[in-house]
Protein backbone atom coordinates (compact mmCIF):
# COMPACT_ATOMS: atom_id res chain seq x y z
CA UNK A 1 -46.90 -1.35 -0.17
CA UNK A 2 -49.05 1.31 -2.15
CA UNK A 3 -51.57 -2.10 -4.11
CA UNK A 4 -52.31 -3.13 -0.26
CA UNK A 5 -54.60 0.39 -0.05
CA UNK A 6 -56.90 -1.11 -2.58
CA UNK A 7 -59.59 -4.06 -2.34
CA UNK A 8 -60.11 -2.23 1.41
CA UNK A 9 -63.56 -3.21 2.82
CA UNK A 10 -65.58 -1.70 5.85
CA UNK A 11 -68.82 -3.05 7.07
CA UNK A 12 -70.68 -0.85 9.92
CA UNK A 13 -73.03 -3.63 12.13
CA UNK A 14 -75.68 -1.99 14.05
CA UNK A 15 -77.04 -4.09 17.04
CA UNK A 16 -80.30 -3.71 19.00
CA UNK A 17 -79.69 -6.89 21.51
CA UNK A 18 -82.83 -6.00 23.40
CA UNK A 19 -84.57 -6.75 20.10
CA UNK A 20 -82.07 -8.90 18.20
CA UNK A 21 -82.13 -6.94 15.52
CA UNK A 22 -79.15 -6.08 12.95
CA UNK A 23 -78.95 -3.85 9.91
CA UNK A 24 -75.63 -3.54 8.05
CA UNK A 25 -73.94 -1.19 5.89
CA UNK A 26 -71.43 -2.14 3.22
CA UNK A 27 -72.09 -0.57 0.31
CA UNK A 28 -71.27 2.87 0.61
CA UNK A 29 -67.84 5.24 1.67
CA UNK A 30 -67.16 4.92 5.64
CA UNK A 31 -64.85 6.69 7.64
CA UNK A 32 -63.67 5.79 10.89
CA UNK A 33 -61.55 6.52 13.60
CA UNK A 34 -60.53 4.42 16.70
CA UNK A 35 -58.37 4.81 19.83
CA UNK A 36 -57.70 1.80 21.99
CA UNK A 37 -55.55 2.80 25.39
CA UNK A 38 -54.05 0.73 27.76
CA UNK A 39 -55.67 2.86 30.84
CA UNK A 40 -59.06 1.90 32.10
CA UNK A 41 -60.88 4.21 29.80
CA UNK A 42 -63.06 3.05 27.73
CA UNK A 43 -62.06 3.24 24.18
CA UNK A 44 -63.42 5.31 21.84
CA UNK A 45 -64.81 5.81 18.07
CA UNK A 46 -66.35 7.91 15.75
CA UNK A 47 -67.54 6.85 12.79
CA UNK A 48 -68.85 8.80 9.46
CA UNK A 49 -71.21 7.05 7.04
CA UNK A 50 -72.36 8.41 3.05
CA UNK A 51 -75.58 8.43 2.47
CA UNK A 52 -77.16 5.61 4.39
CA UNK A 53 -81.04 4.97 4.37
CA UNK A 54 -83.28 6.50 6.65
CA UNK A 55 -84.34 2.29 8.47
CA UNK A 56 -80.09 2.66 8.93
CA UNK A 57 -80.10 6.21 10.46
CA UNK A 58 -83.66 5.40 12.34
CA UNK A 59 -82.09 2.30 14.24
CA UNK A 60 -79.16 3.58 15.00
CA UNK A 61 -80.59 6.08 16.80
CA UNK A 62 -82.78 3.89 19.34
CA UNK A 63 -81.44 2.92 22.77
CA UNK A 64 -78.57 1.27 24.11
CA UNK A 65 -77.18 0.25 21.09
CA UNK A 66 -74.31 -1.75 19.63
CA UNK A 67 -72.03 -1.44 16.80
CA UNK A 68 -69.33 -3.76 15.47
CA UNK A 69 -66.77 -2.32 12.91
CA UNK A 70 -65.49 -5.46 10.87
CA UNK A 71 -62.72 -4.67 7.70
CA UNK A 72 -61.16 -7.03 4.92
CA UNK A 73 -58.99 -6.97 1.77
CA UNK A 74 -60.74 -8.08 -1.44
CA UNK A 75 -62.86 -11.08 -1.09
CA UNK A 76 -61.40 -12.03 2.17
CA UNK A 77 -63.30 -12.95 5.25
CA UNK A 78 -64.21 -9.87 7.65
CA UNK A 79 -62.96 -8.95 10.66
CA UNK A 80 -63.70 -7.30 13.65
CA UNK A 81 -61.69 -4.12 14.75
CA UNK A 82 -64.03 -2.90 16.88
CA UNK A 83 -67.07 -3.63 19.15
CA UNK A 84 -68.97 -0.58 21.26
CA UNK A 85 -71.80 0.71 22.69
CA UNK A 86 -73.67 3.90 20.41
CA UNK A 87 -73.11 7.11 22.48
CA UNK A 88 -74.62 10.10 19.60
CA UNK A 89 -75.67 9.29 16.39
CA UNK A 90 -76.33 12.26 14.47
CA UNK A 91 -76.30 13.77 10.64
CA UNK A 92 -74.44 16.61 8.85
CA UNK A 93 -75.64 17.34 5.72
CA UNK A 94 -73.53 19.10 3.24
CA UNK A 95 -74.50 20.20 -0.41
CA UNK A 96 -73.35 16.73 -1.75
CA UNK A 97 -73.76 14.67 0.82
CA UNK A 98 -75.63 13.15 4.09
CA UNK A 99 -73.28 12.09 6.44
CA UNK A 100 -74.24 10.32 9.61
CA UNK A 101 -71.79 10.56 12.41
CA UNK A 102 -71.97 7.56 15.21
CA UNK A 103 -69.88 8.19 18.33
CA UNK A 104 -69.12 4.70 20.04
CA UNK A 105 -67.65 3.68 23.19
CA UNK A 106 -66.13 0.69 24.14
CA UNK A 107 -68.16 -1.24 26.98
CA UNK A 108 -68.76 2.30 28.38
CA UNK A 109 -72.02 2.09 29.44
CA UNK A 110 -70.79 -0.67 31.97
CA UNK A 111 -67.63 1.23 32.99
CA UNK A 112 -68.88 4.54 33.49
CA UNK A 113 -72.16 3.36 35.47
CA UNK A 114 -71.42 -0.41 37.09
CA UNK A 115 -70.57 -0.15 40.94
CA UNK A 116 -69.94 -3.91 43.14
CA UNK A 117 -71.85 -3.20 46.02
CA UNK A 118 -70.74 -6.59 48.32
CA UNK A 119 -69.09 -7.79 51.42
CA UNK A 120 -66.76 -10.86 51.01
CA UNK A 121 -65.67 -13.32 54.31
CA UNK A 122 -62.50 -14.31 55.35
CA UNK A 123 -60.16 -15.60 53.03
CA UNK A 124 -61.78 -14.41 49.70
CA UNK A 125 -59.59 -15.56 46.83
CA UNK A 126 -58.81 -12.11 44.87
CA UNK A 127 -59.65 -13.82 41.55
CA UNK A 128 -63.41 -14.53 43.14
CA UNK A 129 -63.56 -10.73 43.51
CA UNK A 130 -62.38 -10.11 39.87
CA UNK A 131 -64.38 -12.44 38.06
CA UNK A 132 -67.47 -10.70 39.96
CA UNK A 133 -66.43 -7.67 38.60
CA UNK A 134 -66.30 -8.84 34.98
CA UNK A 135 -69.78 -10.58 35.66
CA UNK A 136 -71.02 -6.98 36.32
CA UNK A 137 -69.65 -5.56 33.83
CA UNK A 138 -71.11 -8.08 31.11
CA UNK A 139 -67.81 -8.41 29.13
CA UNK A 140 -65.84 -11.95 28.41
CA UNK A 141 -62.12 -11.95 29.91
CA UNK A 142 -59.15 -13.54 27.16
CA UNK A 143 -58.89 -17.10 28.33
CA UNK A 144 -56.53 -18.21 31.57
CA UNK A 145 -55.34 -14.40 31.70
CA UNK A 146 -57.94 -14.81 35.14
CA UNK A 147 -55.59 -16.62 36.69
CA UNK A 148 -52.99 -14.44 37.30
CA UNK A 149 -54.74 -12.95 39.96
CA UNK A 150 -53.88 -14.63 42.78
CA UNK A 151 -53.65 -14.01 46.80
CA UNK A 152 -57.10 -13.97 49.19
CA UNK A 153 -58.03 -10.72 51.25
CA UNK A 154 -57.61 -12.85 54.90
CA UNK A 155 -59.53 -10.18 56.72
CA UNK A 156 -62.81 -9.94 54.09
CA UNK A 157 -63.48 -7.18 51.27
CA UNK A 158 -66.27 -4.85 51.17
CA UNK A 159 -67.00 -2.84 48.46
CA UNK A 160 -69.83 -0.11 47.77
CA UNK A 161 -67.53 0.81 44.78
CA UNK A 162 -67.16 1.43 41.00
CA UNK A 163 -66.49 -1.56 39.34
CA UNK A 164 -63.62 0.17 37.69
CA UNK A 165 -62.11 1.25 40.79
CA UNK A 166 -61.98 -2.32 42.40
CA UNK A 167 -60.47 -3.93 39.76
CA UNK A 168 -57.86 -1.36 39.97
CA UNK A 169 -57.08 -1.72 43.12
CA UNK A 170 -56.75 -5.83 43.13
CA UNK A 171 -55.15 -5.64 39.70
CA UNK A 172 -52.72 -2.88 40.78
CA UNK A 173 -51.61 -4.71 43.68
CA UNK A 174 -50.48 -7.92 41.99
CA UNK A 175 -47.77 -5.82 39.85
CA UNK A 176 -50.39 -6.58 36.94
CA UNK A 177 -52.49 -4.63 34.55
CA UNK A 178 -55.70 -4.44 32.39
CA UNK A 179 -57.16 -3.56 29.46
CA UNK A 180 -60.97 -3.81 28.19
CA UNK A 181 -60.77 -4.58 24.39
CA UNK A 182 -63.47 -5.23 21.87
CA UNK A 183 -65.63 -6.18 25.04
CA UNK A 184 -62.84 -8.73 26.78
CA UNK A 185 -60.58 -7.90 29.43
CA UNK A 186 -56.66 -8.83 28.95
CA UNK A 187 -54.88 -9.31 32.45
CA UNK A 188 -50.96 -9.23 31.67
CA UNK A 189 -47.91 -8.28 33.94
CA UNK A 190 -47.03 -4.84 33.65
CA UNK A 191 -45.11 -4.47 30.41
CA UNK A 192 -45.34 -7.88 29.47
CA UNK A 193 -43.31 -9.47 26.95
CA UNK A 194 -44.61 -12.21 25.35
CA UNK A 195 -41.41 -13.70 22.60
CA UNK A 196 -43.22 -16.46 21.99
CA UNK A 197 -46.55 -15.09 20.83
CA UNK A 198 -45.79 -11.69 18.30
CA UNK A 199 -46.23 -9.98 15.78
CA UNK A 200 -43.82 -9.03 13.27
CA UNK A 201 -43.69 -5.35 11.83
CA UNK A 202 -41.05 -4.72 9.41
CA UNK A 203 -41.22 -2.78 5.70
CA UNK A 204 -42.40 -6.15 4.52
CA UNK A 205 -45.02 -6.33 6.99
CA UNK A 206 -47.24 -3.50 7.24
CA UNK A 207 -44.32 -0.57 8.24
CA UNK A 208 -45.35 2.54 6.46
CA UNK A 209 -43.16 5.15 7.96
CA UNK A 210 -39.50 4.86 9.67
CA UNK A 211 -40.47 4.74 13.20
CA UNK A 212 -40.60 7.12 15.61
CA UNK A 213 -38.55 7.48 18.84
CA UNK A 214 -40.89 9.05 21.92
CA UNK A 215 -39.69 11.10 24.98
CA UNK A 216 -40.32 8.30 27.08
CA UNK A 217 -38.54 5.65 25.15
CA UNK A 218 -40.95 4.27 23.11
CA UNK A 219 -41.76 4.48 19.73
CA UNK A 220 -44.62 5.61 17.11
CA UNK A 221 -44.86 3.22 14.11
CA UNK A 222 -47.50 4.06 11.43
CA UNK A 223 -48.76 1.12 9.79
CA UNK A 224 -50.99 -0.66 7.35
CA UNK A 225 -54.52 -0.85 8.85
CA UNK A 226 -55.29 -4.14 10.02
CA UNK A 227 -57.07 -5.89 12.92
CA UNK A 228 -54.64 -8.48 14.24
CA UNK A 229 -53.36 -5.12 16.52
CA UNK A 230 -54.63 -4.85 19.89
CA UNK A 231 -53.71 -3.37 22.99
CA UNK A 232 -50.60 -5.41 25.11
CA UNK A 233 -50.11 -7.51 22.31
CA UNK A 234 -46.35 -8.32 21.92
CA UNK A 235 -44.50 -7.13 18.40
CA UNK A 236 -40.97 -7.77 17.05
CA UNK A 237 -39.82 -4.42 15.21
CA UNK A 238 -37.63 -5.52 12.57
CA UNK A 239 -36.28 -2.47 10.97
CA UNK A 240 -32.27 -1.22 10.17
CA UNK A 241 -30.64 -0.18 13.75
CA UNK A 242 -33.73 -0.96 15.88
CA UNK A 243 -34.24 -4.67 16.32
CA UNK A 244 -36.54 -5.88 19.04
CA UNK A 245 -39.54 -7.01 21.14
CA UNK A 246 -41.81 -3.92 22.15
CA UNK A 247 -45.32 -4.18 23.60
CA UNK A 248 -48.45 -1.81 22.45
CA UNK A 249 -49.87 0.66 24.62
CA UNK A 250 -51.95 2.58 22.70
CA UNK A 251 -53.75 2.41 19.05
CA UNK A 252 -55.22 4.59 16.87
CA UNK A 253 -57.25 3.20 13.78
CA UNK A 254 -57.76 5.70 10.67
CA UNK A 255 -59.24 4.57 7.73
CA UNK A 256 -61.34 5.29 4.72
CA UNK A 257 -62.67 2.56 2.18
CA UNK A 258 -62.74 5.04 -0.75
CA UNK A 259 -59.75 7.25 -0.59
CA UNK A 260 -57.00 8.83 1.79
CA UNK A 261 -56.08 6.63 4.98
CA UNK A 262 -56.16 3.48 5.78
CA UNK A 263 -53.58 3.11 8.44
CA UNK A 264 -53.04 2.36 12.31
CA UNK A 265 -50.25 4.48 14.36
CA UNK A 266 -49.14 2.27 17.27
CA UNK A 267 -47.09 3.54 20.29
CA UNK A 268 -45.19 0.43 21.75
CA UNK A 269 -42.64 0.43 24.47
């Protein structure tokens, strides 16, 4: 396991979309940390970069920004682990070095501040209400997941309500949940299984640490940092006397490109 911590690769995209402008860092140390959640939070990331240039600091720091945090081994292609919205960017400087700090936010501009202000007739179809919701909220939703929700509202629905809260209160009464990740909502049952669509964690496969059993059942695995791990996404744990499907409720991404971390602890239940 130890040769998969080298060849590790981080490039920080900065986005102005009301200028389509990008600048990109690559070629300097980066650390990052993210936490995805299964609650309707938005997730969260901070991010430290060495010694950019001043045109890198300068744009990060206009308004309503985006950033995109994309990894890869060696020569492969990059990834995205994360997508957000710039809350702070700021810089520390130290006797060695200048390091700018970017806090990000997944979609939580459009959380925090989007509100459905409507009144629906007879009948509504729930899944009309929804897809308003995720119109509002600018974010894509993971294909046919929208049509879970199911059912009409047969005496009308008003709303002069946070986005947030409507979709909680639809979603919550089908026996389903959500998640908003990397700016696309997932719709699942609650606790869904999915045995024909996992991923595999063993010692072979990205297990760094024996896992660890939670008070509430679950478990904390520490792996290898990679991005195929995302929120409600089914695993098989394949590891000597614990053998089964789990599902992930919460992430946390820690890496560094130069030295120390580069790992991802996963609580799955």
């Amino acid at each position: 396991m130890t040769d998969l911590y080298y060849g590790r690769n981080v490039k920080i995209r900065v986005t102005d979309p009301a200028n389509n402008e990008i600048l990109e860092v690559d070629d300097t140390r980066v650390i990052f940390e993210v936490q995805q959640t299964i609650d309707p939070f938005p997730n969260i990331g901070t991010i430290k970069i060495y010694n950019p240039s001043s045109d890198f600091s300068n744009f990060a720091n206009r308004e309503n920004m985006k950033l995109d945090i994309l990894i890869s081994y060696f020569e492969d292609k990059y990834k995205v682990l994360f997508l957000g919205d710039i809350k702070r960017a700021y810089s520390l400087n130290t006797n060695i070095d200048n390091i700018f700090v970017i806090e990000v936010g997944d979609s939580e501009k459009a959380i925090t501040t989007s509100f459905l202000n409507k009144s629906y007739t007879n009948g509504i179809k729930k899944k009309t209400i929804v897809s308003d919701c995720i119109k509002i909220l600018g974010i894509d939703v993971l294909s046919n997941t929208l049509n879970r929700v199911t059912g009409t509202y047969n005496g009308g629905f008003v709303s002069f309500n946070k986005v947030i809260d409507v979709l909680d209160i639809i979603i919550n009464s089908l026996n389903l949940e959500y998640s908003i990740q990397n700016n696309q909502m997932v719709i699942t049952e609650k606790g869904e299984i999915d045995s024909n669509n996992f991923i595999i964690i063993d010692y072979e496969n990205g297990l760094l640490k024996k896992p660890m059993r939670l008070q509430d059942g679950g478990f904390l695995l520490n792996c290898l940092l990679e991005p195929k791990y995302s929120v409600q996404k089914t695993i098989f744990l394949n590891v000597p006397d614990l053998e089964g499907y789990f599902q992930i409720r919460n992430i946390d991404f820690i890496g560094d490109n130069e030295k120390h971390k580069w790992e991802v602890n996963l609580i799955c239940q």
